[in-house]
Structure formats: structure tokens, C-alpha cells
Protein backbone atom coordinates (compact mmCIF):
# COMPACT_ATOMS: atom_id res chain seq x y z
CA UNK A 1 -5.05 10.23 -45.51
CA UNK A 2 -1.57 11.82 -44.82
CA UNK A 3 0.47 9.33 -42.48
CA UNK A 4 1.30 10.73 -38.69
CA UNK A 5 4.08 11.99 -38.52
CA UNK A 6 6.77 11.60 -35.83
CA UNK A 7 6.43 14.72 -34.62
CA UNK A 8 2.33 14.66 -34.70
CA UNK A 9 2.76 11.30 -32.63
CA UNK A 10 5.41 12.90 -30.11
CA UNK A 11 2.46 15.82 -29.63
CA UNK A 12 -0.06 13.30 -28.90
CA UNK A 13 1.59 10.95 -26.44
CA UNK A 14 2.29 14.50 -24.66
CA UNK A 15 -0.77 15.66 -24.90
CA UNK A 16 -2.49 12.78 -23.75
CA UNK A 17 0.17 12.45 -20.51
CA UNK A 18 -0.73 15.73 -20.16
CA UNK A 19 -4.37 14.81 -19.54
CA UNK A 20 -3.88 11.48 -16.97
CA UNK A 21 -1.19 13.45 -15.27
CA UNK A 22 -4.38 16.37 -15.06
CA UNK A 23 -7.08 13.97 -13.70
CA UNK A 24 -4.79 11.97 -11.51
CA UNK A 25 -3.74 14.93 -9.56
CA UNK A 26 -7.50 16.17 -9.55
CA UNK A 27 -8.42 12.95 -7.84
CA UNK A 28 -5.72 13.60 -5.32
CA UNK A 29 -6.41 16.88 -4.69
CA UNK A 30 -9.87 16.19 -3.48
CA UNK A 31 -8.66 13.44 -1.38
CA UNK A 32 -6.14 15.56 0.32
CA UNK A 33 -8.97 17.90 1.10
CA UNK A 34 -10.78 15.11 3.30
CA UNK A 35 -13.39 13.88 0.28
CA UNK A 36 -14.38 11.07 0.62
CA UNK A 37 -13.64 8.66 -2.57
CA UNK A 38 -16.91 7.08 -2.87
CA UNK A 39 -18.45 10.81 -2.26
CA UNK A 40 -16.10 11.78 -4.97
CA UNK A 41 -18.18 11.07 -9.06
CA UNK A 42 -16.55 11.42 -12.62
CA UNK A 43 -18.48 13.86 -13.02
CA UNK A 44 -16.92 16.09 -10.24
CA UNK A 45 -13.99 14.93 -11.61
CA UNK A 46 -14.53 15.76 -14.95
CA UNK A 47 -15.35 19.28 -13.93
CA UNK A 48 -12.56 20.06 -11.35
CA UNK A 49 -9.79 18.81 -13.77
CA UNK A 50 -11.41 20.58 -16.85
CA UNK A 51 -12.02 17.98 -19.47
CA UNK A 52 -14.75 15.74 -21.05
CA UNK A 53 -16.62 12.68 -20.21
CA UNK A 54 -14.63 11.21 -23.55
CA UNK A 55 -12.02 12.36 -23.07
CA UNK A 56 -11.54 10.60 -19.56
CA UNK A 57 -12.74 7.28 -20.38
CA UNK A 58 -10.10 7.79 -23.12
CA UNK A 59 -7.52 7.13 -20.74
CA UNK A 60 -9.75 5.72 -18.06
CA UNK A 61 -11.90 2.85 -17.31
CA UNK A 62 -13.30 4.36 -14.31
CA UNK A 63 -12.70 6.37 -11.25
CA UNK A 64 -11.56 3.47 -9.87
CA UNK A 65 -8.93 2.81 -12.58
CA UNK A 66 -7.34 6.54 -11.64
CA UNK A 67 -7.08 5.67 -7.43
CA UNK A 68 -5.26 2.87 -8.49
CA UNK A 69 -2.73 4.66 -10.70
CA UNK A 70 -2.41 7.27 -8.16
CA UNK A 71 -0.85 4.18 -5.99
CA UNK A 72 2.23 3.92 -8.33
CA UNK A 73 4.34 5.68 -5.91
CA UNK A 74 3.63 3.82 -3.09
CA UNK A 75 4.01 0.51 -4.68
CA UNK A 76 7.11 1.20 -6.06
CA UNK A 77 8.21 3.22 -2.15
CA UNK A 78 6.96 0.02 -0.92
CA UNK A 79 8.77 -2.41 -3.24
CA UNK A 80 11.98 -0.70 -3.16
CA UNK A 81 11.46 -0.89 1.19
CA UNK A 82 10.54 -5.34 0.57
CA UNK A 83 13.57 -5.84 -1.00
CA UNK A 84 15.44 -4.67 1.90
CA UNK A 85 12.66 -6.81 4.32
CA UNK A 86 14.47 -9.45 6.79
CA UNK A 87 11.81 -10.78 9.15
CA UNK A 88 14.39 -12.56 11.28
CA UNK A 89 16.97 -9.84 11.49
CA UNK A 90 15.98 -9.07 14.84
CA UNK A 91 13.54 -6.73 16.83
CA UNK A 92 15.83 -3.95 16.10
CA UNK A 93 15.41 -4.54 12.40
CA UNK A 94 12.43 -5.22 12.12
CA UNK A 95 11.83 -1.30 14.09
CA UNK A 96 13.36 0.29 12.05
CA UNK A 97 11.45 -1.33 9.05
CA UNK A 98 8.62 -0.39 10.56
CA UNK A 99 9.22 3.16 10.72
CA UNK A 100 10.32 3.36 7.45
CA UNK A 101 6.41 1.65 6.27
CA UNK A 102 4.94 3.79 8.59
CA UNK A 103 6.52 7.07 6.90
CA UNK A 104 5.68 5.98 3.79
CA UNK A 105 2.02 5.55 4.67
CA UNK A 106 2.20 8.89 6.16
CA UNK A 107 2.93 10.19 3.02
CA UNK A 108 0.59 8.50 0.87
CA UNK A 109 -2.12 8.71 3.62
CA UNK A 110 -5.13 10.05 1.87
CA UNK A 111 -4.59 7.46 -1.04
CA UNK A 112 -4.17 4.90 1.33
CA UNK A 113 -7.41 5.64 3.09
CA UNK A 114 -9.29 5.52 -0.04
CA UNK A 115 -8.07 2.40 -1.11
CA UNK A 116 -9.20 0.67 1.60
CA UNK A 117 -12.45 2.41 1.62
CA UNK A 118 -12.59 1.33 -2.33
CA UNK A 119 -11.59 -2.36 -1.28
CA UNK A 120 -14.62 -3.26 0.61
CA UNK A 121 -17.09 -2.70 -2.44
CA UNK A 122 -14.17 -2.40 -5.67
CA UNK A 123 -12.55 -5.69 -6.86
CA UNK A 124 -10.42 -4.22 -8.95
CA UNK A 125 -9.01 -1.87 -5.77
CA UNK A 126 -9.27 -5.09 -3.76
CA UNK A 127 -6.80 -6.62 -5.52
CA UNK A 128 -4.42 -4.18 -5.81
CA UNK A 129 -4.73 -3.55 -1.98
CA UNK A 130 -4.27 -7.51 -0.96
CA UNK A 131 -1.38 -8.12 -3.04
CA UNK A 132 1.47 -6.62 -1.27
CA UNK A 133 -0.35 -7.65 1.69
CA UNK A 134 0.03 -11.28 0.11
CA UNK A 135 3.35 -10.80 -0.78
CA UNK A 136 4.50 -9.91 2.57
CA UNK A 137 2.30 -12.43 3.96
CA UNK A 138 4.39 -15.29 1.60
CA UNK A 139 7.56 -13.94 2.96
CA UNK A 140 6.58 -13.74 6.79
CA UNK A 141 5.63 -17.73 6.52
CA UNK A 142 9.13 -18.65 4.42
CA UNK A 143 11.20 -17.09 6.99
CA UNK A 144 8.71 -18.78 9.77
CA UNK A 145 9.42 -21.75 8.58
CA UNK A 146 12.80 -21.46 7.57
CA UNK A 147 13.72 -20.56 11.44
CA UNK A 148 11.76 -23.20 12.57
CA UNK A 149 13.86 -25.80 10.25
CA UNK A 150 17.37 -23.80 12.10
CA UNK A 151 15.84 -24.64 15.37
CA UNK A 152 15.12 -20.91 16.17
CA UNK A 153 11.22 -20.51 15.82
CA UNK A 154 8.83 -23.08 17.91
CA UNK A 155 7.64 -26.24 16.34
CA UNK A 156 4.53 -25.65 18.14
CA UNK A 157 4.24 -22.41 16.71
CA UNK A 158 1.54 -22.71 13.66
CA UNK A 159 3.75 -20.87 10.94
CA UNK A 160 0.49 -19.99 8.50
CA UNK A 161 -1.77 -18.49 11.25
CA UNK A 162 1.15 -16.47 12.64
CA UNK A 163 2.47 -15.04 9.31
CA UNK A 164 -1.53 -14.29 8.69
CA UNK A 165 -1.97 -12.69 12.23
CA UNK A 166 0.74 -10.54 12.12
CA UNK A 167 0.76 -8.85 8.48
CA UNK A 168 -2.69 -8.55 7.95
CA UNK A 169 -3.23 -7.48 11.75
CA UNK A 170 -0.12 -5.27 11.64
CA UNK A 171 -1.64 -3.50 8.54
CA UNK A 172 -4.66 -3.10 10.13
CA UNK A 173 -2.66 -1.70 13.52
CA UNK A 174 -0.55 0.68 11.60
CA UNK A 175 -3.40 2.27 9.55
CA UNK A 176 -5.20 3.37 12.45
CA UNK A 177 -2.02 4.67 14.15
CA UNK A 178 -1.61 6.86 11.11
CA UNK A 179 -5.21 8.28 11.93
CA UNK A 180 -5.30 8.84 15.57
CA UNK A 181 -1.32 9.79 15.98
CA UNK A 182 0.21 12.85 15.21
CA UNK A 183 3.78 11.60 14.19
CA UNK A 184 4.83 11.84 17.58
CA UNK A 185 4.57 8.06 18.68
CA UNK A 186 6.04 6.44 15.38
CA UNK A 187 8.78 5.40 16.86
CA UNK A 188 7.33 3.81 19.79
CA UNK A 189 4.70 1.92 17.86
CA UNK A 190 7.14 0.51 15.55
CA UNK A 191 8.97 -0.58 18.57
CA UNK A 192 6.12 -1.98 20.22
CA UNK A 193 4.87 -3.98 16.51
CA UNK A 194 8.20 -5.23 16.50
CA UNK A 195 8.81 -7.15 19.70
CA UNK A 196 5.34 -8.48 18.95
CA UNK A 197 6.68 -9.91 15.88
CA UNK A 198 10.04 -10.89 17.14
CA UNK A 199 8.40 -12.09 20.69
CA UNK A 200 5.21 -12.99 19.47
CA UNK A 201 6.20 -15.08 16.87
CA UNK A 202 9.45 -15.53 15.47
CA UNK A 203 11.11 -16.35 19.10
CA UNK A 204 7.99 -17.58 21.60
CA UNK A 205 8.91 -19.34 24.11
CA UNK A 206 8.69 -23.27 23.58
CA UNK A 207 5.58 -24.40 25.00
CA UNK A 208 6.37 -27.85 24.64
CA UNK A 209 9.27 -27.47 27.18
């Protein structure tokens, strides 16, 4: 058997790039069109992006396995966005964070709607979709806390229920802006998330007063 030769290895790696980068935007394609992703088989996949059932589970593990690759952009949109994340900067701030998640969501809507769909019944979706949920959940409780040690945030507030409340409920809130608003009102309903945040949590009034 002759060995492979660099430039036989170099054709393969592009060839077979070639082929995820052919099914991936196949998947996304139909989902831009309004498919459903649980309406949406292999086998229509298979067909609309022109290649075998080997050939995809080649590269593939599932359907499933290709809706999460398709995410890649908006994890790394998203992760670039976290690292600039300051929960206590201020109402202000935290608006204009906001916007920014909501824009990216807008952009990566159709992928975003099938990965929750895909959550409810797909582990392996599931935990892609909870972990930067997770993540942002961690960082909502630090700072919490960390404002309640300054004197800033409420002893009586209860820093794990209000992190929870407000990240998981603020995901939920901004996905279904996406879906019944136009664009027009982004601004306003980042403004309005954010003094819920800000008011709601991180600055309450002291009950115990």
C-alpha cells in the first residue's frame, strides 16, 4: 500500500470540509425557510445537500450533532459579548448589553429557535443550550453577592433565586421579543430588562429598613 501523501491528505481534509461546510448550510437553509427542525429528517437532508447516508454519518453523529455545530457562531458572538459582561455597571450598562444579546439573537434567530425546540426532547442540544445560560447564571450570583458584601445589594435579597429569576427568565423574555417584535422596540425592551435587573435586583430597596 503506497503511503498518503501530503498532498493526498491536504485533498482530503478539503474535501471532507467541503462536505460539513455543505450539510451545515443545508440544515440552515431549511431553517431559514421556517422548517421546523424536528419536521426536518437526514434523509431530507441528505437529499437537499446532495450526498450519502455514509457519507454524513462520516462527519456526523446525527442531525442533532449538525444544529449544534451550526451554533459555533453564536457561541463564540456570545463569548466574545461575556467577556465584556458587568452586571453591576449600572442600568445603562447593562442596556446596552442587552441590545447587543438581543442583535445577536436576531441574527442567529432561526438556529436559536431550533435549539430550543431540540432542548426539550435532545440532551445533547440541552446541554449545549443550558450552558451559557449556566455560565451567566454563575456570574449574575458572584456579582450578587459580591455587592451585597460592599453594602450595595440587600441582605434580604436571596442572591441564588434572583441570579436564577433573572437569566433564565430574561432568556425566556428576550426570545419571545425576537418573535413577536419587528426590531423596532429593541431598544426599549433592553431598557425595560435592565432596570428590572438593576431595580429588581441588584439595588431593591432594603426591606428590612
Amino acid at each position: 500500500m503506497r503511503p498518503v501523501t501530503r498532498r493526498q491528505a491536504d485533498h482530503h481534509a478539503a474535501r471532507s470540509a467541503a462536505t460539513v461546510a455543505q450539510v451545515m448550510s443545508t440544515l440552515q437553509r431549511l431553517l431559514d425557510a421556517g422548517e421546523a427542525f424536528s419536521e426536518i429528517s437526514v434523509q431530507r437532508i441528505l437529499e437537499e445537500a446532495g450526498i450519502s447516508r455514509a457519507t454524513f454519518y462520516a462527519h456526523f453523529q446525527g442531525k442533532s450533532d449538525v444544529l449544534v455545530r451550526l451554533t459555533n457562531d453564536l457561541r463564540a458572538s456570545l463569548l466574545t459579548l461575556a467577556q465584556q459582561w458587568d452586571p453591576s455597571a449600572g442600568p445603562d450598562s447593562l442596556a446596552r448589553f442587552f441590545e447587543e444579546v438581543i442583535k445577536i439573537h436576531r441574527a442567529h434567530q432561526s438556529v436559536i429557535t431550533a435549539v430550543r425546540e431540540a432542548s426539550a426532547y435532545d440532551s445533547t442540544v440541552d446541554d449545549f443550550y443550558t450552558a451559557d445560560l449556566e455560565g451567566f447564571d454563575e456570574t449574575a450570583l458572584r456579582s450578587l453577592l459580591s455587592d451585597q458584601s460592599a453594602g450595595l445589594t440587600p441582605t434580604d435579597v436571596d442572591a441564588v433565586s434572583a441570579s436564577r429569576i433573572i437569566v433564565w427568565g430574561g432568556a425566556q423574555a428576550i426570545a419571545h421579543h425576537i418573535r413577536v417584535d419587528d426590531g423596532t422596540g429593541d431598544s426599549v425592551f433592553a431598557r425595560e430588562l435592565a432596570q428590572i435587573w438593576w431595580h429588581g435586583a441588584y439595588r431593591r430597596p432594603d426591606s428590612t429598613t
